[in-house]
Structures are given as structure tokens and as C-alpha cells.
PDB file of N, CA and C in Angstrom:
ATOM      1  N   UNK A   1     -20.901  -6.657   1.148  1.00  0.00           N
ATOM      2  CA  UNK A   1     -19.968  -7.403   0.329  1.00  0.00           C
ATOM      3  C   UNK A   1     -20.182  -8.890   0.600  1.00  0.00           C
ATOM      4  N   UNK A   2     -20.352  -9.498  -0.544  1.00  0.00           N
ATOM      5  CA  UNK A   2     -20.346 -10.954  -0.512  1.00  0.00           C
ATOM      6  C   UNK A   2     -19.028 -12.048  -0.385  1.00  0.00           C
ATOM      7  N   UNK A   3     -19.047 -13.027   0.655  1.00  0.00           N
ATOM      8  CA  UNK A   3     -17.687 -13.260   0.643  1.00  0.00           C
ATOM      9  C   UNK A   3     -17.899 -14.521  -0.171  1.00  0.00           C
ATOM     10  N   UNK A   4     -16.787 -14.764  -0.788  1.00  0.00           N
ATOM     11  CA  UNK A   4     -16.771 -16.350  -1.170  1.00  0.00           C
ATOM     12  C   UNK A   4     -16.356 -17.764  -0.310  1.00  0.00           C
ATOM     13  N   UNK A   5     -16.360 -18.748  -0.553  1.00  0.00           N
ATOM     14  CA  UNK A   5     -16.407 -20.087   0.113  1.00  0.00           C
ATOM     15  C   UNK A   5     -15.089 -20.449   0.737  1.00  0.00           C
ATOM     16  N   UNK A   6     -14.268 -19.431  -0.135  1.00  0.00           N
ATOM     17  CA  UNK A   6     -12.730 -19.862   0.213  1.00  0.00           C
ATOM     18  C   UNK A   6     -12.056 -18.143   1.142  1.00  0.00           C
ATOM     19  N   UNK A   7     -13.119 -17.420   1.627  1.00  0.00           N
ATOM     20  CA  UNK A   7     -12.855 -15.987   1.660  1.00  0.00           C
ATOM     21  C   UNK A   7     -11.972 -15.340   0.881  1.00  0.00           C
ATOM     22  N   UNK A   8     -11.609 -15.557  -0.520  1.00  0.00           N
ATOM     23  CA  UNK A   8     -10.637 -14.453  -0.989  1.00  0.00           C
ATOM     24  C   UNK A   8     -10.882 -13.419  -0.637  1.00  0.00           C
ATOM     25  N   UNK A   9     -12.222 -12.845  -1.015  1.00  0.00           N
ATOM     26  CA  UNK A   9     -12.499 -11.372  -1.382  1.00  0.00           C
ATOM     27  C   UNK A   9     -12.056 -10.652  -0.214  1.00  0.00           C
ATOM     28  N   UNK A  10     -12.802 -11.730   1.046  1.00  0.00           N
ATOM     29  CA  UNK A  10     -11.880 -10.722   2.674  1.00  0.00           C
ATOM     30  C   UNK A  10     -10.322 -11.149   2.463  1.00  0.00           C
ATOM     31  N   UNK A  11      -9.828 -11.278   2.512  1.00  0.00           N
ATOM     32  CA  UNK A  11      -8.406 -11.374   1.959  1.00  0.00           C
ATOM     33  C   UNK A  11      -8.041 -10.709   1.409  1.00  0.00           C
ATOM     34  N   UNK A  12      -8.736 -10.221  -0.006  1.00  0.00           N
ATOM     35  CA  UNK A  12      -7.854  -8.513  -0.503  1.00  0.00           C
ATOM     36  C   UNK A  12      -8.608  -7.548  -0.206  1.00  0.00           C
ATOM     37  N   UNK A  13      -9.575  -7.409   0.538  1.00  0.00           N
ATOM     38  CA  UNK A  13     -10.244  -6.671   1.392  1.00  0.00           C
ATOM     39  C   UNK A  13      -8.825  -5.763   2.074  1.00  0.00           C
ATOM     40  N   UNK A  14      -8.594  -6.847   3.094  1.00  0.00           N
ATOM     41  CA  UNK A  14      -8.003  -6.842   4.571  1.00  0.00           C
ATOM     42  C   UNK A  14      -6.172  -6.459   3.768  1.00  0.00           C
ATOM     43  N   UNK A  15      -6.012  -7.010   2.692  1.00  0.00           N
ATOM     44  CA  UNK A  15      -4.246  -6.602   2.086  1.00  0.00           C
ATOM     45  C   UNK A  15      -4.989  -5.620   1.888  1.00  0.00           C
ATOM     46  N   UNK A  16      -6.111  -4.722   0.971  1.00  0.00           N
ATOM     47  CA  UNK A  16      -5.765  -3.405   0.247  1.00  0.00           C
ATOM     48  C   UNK A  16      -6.060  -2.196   1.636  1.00  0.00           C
ATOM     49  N   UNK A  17      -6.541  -2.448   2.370  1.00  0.00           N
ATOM     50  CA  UNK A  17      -6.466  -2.076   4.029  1.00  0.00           C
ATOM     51  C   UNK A  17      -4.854  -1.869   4.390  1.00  0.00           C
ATOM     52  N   UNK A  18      -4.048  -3.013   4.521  1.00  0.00           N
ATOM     53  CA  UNK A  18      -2.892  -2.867   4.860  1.00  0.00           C
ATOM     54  C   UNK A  18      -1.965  -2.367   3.867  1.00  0.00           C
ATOM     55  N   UNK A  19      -2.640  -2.074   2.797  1.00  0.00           N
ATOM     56  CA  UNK A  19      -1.613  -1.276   1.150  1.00  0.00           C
ATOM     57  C   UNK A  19      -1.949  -0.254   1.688  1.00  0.00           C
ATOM     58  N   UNK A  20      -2.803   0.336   2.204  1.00  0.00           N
ATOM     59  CA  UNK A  20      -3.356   1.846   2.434  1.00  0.00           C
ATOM     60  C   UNK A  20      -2.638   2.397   3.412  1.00  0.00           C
ATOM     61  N   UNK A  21      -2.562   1.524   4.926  1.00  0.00           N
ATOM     62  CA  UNK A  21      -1.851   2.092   5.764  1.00  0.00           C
ATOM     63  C   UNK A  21      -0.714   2.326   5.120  1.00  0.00           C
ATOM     64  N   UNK A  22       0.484   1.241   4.687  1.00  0.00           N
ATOM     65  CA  UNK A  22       1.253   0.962   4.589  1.00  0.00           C
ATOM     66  C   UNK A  22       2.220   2.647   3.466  1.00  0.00           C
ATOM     67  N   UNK A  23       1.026   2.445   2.587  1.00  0.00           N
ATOM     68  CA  UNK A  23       1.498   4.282   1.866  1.00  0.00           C
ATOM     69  C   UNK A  23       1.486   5.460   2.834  1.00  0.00           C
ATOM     70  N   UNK A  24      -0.002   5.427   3.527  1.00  0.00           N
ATOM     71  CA  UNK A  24       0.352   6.522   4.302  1.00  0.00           C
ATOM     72  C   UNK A  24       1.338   6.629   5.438  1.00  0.00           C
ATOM     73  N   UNK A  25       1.882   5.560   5.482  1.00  0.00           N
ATOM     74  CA  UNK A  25       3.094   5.378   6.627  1.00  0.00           C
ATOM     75  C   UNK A  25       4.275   5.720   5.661  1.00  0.00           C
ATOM     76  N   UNK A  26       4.359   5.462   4.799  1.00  0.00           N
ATOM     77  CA  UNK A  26       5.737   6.216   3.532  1.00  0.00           C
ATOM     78  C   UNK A  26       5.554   7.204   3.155  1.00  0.00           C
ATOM     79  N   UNK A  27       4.221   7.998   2.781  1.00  0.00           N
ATOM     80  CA  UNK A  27       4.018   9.248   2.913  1.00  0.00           C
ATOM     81  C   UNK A  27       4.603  10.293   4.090  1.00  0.00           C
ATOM     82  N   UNK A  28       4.541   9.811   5.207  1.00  0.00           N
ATOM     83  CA  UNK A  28       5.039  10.383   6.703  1.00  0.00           C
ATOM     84  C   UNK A  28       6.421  10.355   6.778  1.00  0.00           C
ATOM     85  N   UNK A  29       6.989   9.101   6.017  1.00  0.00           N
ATOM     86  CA  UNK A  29       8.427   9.084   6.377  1.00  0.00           C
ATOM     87  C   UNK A  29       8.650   9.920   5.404  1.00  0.00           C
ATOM     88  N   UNK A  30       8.459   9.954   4.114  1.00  0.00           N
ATOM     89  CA  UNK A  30       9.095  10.918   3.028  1.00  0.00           C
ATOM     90  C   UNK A  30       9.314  12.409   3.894  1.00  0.00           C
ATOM     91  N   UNK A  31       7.986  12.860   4.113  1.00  0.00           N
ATOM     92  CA  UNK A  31       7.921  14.175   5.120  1.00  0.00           C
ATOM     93  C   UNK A  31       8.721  14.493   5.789  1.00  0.00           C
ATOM     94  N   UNK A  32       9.061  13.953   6.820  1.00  0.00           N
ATOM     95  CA  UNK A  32       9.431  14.055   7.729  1.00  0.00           C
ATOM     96  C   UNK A  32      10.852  13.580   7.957  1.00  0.00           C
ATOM     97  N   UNK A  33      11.180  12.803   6.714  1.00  0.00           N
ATOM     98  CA  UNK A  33      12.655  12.037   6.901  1.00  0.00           C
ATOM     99  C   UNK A  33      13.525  13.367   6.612  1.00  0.00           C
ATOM    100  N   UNK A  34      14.957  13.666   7.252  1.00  0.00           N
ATOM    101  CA  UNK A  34      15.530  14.323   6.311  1.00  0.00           C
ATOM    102  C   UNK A  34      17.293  13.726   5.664  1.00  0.00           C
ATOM    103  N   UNK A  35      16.658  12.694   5.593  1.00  0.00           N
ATOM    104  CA  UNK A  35      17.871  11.725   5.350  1.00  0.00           C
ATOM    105  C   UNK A  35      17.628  11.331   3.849  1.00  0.00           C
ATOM    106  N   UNK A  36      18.668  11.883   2.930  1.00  0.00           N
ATOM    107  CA  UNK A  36      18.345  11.155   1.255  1.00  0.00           C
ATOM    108  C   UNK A  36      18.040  10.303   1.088  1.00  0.00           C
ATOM    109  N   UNK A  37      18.726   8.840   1.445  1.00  0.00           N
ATOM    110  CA  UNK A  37      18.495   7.426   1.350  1.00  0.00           C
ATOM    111  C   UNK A  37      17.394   6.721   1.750  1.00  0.00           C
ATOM    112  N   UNK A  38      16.751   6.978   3.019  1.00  0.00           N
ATOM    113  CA  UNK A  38      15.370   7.025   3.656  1.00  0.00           C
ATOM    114  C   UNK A  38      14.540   7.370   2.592  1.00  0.00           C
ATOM    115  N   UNK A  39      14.773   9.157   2.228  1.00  0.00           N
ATOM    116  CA  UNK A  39      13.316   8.925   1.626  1.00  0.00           C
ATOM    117  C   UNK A  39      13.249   8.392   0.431  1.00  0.00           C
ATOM    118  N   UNK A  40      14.811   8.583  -0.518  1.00  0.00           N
ATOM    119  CA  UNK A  40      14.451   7.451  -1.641  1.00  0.00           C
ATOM    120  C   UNK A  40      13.933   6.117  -1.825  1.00  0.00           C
ATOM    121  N   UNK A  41      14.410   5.085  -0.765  1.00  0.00           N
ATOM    122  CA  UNK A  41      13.754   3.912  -0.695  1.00  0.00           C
ATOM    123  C   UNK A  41      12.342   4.360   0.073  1.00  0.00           C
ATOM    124  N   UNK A  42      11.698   4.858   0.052  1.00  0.00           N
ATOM    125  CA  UNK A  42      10.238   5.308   0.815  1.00  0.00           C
ATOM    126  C   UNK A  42       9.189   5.524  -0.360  1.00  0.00           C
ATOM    127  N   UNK A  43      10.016   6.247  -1.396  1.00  0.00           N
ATOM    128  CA  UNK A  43       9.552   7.037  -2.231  1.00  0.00           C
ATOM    129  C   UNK A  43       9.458   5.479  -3.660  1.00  0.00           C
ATOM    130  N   UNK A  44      10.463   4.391  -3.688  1.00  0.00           N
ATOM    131  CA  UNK A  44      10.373   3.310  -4.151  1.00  0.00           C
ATOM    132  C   UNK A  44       9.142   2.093  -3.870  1.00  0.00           C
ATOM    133  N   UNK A  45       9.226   2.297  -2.864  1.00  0.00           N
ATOM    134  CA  UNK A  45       8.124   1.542  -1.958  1.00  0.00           C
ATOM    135  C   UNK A  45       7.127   2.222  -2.031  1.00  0.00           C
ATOM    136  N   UNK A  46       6.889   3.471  -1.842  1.00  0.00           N
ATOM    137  CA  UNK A  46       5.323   3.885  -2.143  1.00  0.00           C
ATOM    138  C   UNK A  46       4.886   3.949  -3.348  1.00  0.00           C
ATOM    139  N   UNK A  47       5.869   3.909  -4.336  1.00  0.00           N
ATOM    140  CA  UNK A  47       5.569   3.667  -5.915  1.00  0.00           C
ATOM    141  C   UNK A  47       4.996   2.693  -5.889  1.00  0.00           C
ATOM    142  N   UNK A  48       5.566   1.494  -5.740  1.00  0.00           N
ATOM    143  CA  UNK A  48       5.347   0.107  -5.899  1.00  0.00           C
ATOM    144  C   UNK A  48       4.164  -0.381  -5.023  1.00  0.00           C
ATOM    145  N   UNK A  49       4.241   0.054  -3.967  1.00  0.00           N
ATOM    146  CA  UNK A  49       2.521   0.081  -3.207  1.00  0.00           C
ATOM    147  C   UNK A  49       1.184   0.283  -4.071  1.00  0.00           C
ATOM    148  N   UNK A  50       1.409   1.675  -4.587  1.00  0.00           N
ATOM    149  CA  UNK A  50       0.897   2.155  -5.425  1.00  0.00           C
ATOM    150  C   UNK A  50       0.304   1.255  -6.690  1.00  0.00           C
ATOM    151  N   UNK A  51       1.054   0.821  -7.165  1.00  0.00           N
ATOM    152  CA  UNK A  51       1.282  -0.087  -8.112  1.00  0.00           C
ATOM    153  C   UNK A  51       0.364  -1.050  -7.707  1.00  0.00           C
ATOM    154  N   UNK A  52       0.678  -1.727  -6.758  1.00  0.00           N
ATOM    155  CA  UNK A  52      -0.141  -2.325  -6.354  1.00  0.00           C
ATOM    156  C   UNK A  52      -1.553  -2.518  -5.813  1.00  0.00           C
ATOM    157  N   UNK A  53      -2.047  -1.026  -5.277  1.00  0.00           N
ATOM    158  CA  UNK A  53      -3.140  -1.051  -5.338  1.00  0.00           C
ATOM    159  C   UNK A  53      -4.053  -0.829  -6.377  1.00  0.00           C
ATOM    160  N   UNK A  54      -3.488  -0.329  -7.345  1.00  0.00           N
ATOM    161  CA  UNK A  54      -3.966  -0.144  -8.753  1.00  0.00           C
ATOM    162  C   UNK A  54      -4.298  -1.044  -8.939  1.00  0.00           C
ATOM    163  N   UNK A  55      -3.656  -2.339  -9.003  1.00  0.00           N
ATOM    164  CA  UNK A  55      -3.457  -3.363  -9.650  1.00  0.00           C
ATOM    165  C   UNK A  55      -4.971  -3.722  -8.339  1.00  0.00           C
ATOM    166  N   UNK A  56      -5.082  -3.831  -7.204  1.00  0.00           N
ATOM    167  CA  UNK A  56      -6.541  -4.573  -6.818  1.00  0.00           C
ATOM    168  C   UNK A  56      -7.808  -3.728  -6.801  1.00  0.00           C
ATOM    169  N   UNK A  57      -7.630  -2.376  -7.356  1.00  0.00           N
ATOM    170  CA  UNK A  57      -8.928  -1.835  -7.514  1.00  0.00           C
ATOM    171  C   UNK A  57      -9.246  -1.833  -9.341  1.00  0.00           C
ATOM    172  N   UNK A  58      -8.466  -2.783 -10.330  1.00  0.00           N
ATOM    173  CA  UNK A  58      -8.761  -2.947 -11.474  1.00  0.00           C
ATOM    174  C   UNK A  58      -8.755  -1.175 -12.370  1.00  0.00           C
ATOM    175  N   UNK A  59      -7.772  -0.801 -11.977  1.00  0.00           N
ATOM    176  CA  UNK A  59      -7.465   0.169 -12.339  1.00  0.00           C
ATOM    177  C   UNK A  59      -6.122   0.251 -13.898  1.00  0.00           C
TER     178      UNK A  59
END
């Protein structure tokens, strides 16, 4: 991978890295939570994660 002058590209490199953990860490809580409210906001946030990585693999 080629970086540019200003490193963006390592920059959403290194965020879509931390979008990745960041789902599979809401994935675990959904699982494993057994609290309604937990996993609804989990289940909000991994949407929107989601969303977001879509959004940097030009999807």
C-alpha cells in the first residue's frame, strides 16, 4: 500500500482496524449481555459501525 504525503490512507487504514475491533467487541456484548438496554444500544452502535465501514470500503 502506497501512503500519501499527508498519510491519510494510514489513517483509515488504522480507523477501519479500530471499526473492526470495535464491532466485534459489540458483537460479544450483544451475546453475552443479558440485559435489554445493553444490548439495544450495542446493537445501535454496531449498526452504525457498520455503516461506517461500508462507507470506507466504498461499498
Amino acid at each position: 500500500m502506497a501512503f500519501g504525503r499527508d498519510g491519510s490512507e494510514l489513517e483509515l487504514s488504522i480507523f477501519d482496524l479500530q471499526n473492526r475491533k470495535m464491532r466485534e467487541a459489540l458483537r460479544s456484548i450483544i451475546e453475552k449481555s443479558g440485559d435489554e438496554e445493553v444490548v439495544r444500544i450495542a446493537e445501535d452502535a454496531l449498526r452504525e459501525a457498520e455503516e461506517i465501514g461500508m462507507k470506507l470500503s466504498g461499498e
